[in-house]
C-alpha atoms as a PDB file:
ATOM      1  CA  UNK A   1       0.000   0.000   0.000  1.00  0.00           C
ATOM      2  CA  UNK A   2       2.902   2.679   0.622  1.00  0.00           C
ATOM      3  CA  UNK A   3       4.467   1.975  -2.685  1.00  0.00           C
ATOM      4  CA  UNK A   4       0.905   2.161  -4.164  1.00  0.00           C
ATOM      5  CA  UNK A   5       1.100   6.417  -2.174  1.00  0.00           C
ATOM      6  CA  UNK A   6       4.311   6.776  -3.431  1.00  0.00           C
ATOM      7  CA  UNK A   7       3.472   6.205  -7.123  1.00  0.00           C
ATOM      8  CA  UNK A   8       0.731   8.587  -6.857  1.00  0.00           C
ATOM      9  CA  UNK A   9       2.452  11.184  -4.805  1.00  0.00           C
ATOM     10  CA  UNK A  10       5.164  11.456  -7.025  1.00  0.00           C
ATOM     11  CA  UNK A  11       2.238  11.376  -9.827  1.00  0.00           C
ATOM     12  CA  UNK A  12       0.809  14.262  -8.482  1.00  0.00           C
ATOM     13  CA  UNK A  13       3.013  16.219  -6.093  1.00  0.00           C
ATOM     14  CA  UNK A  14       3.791  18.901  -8.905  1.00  0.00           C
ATOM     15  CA  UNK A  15      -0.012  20.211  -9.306  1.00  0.00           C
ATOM     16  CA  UNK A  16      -1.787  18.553  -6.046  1.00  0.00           C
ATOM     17  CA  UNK A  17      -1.222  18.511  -1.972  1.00  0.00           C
ATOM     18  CA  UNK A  18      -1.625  15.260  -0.742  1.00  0.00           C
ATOM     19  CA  UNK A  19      -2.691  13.274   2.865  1.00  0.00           C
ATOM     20  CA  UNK A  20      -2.121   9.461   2.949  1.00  0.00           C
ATOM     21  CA  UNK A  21      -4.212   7.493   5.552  1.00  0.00           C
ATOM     22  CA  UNK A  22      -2.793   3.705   6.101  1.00  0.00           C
ATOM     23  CA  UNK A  23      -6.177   2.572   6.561  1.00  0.00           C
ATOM     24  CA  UNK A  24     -10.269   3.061   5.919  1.00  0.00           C
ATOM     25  CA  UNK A  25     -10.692   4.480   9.761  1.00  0.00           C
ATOM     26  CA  UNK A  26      -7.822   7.020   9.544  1.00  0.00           C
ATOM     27  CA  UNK A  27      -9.345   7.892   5.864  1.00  0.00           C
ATOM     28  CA  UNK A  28     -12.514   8.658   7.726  1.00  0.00           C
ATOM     29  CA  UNK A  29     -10.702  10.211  10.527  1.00  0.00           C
ATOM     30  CA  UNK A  30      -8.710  12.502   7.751  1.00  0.00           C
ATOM     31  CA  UNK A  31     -11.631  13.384   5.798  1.00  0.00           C
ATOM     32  CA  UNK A  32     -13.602  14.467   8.793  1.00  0.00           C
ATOM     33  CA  UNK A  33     -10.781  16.468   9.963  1.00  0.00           C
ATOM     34  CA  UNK A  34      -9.296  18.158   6.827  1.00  0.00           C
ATOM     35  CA  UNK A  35     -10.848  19.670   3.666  1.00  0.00           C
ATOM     36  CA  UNK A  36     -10.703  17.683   0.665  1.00  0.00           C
ATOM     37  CA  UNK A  37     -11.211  18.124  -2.757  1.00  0.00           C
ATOM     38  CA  UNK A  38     -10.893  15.006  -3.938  1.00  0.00           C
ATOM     39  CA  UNK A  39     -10.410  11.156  -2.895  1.00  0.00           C
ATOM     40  CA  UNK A  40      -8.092   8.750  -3.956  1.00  0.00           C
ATOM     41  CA  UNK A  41      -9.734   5.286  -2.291  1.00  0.00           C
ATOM     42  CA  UNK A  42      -7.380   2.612  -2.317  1.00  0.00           C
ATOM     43  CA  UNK A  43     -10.103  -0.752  -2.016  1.00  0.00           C
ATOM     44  CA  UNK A  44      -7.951  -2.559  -0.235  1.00  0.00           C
ATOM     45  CA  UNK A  45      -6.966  -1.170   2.933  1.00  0.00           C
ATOM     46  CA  UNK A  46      -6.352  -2.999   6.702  1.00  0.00           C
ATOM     47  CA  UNK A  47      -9.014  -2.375   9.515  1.00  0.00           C
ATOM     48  CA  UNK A  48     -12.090  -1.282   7.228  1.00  0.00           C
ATOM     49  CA  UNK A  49     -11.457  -1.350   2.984  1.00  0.00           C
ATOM     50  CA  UNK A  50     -11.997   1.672   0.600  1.00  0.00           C
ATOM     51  CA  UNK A  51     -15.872   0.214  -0.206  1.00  0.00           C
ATOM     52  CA  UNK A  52     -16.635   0.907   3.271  1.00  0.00           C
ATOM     53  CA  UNK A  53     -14.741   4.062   4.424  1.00  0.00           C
ATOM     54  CA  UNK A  54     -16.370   5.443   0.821  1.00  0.00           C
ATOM     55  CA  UNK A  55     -19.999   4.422   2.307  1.00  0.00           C
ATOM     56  CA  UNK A  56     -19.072   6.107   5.486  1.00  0.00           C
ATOM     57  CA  UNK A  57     -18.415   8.931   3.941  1.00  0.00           C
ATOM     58  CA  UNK A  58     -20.853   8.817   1.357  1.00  0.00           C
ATOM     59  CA  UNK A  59     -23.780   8.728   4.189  1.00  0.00           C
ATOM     60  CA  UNK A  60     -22.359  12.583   5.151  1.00  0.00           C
ATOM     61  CA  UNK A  61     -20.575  13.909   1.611  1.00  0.00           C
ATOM     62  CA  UNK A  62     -22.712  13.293  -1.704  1.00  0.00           C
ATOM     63  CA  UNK A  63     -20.433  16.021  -3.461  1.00  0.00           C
ATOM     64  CA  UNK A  64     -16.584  15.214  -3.069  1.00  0.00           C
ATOM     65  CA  UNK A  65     -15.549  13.315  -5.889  1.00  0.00           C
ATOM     66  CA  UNK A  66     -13.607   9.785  -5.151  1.00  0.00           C
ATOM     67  CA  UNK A  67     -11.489   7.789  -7.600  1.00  0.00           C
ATOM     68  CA  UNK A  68     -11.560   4.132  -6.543  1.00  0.00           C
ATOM     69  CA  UNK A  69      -7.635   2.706  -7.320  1.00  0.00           C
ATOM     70  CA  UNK A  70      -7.685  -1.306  -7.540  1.00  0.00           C
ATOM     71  CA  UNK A  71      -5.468  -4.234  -9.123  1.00  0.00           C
ATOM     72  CA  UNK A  72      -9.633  -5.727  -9.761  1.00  0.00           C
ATOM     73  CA  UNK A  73     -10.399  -3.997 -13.060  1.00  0.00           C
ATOM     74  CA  UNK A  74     -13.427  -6.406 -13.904  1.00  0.00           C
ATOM     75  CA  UNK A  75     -17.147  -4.904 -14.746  1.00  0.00           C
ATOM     76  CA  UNK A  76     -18.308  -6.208 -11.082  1.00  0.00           C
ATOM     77  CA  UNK A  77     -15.683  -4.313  -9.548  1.00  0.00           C
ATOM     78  CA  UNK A  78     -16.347  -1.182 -11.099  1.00  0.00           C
ATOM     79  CA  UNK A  79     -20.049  -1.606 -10.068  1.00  0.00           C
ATOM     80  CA  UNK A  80     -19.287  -2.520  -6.944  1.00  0.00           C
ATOM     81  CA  UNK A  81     -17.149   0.789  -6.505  1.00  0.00           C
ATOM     82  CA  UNK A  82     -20.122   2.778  -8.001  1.00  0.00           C
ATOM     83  CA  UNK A  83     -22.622   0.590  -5.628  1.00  0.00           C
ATOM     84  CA  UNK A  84     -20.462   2.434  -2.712  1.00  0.00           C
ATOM     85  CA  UNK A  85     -20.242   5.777  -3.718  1.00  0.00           C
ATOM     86  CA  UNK A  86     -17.502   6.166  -6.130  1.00  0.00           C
ATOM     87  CA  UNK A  87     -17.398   8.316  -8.915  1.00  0.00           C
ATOM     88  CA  UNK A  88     -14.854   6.502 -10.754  1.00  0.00           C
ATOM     89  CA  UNK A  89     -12.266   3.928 -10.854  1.00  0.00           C
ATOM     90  CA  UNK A  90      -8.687   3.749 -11.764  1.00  0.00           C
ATOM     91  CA  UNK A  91      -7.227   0.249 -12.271  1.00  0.00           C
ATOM     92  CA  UNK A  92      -3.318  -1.192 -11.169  1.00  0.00           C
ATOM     93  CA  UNK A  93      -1.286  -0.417 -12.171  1.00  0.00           C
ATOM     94  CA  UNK A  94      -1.593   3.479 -11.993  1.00  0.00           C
ATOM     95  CA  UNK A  95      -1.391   4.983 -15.415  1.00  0.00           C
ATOM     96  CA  UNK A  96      -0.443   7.961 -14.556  1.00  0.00           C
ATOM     97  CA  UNK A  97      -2.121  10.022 -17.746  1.00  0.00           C
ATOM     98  CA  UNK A  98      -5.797   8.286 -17.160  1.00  0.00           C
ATOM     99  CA  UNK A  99      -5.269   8.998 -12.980  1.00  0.00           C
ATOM    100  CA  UNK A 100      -3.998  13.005 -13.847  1.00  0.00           C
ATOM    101  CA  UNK A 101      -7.133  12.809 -16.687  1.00  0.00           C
ATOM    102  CA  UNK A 102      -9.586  11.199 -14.554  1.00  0.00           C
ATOM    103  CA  UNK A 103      -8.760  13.869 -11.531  1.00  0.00           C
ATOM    104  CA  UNK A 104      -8.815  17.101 -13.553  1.00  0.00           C
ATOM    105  CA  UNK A 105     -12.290  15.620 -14.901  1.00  0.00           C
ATOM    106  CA  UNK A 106     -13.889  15.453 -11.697  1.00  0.00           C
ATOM    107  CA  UNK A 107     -12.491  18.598 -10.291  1.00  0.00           C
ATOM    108  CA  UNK A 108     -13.885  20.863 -13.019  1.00  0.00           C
ATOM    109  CA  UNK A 109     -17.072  19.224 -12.906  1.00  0.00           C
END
């Protein structure tokens, strides 16, 4: 999971501010604590996975946009990332282009 942050942070640490959380309850903990404009959900996470913490903070936060990242790229998955509150989904490994494309999409929206 940390080499999964550091590909993204050095992804995005030119244009973006970033918080890492090593699990779903410090996610919440970070969300609930900090303002966001944007989630990165790793799925699978120790303690409570991305599916939940994005329920959790679904049930308080309709608008801010989350990008589930997952090695499971199948159909299912995807719904299953929708299902929970996600706006879209990135797939393992991170190409950077679609992540930077799929994050500029959602924050101009």
């Amino acid at each position: 999971m940390e080499s999964n942050y550091l590909l993204v942070s050095y992804i995005l640490r030119k244009d973006y501010n970033l918080l890492w959380a090593h699990d779903g309850e410090e996610a919440i903990e970070m969300y609930r604590t900090n303002h966001v404009d944007i989630i990165l959900m790793d799925m699978r996470m120790p303690r409570l996975g991305g599916l939940a913490t994005a329920e959790q903070i679904r049930k308080t936060d309709k608008e801010t946009p989350i990008i589930a990242l997952t090695a499971f790229a199948f159909e299912s998955d995807r719904e299953q990332t929708e299902k929970a509150g996600c706006n879209d989904f990135v797939p393992k490994p991170i190409n950077a282009e679609l992540l930077l494309s799929k994050i500029k999409k959602l924050l101009s929206a």
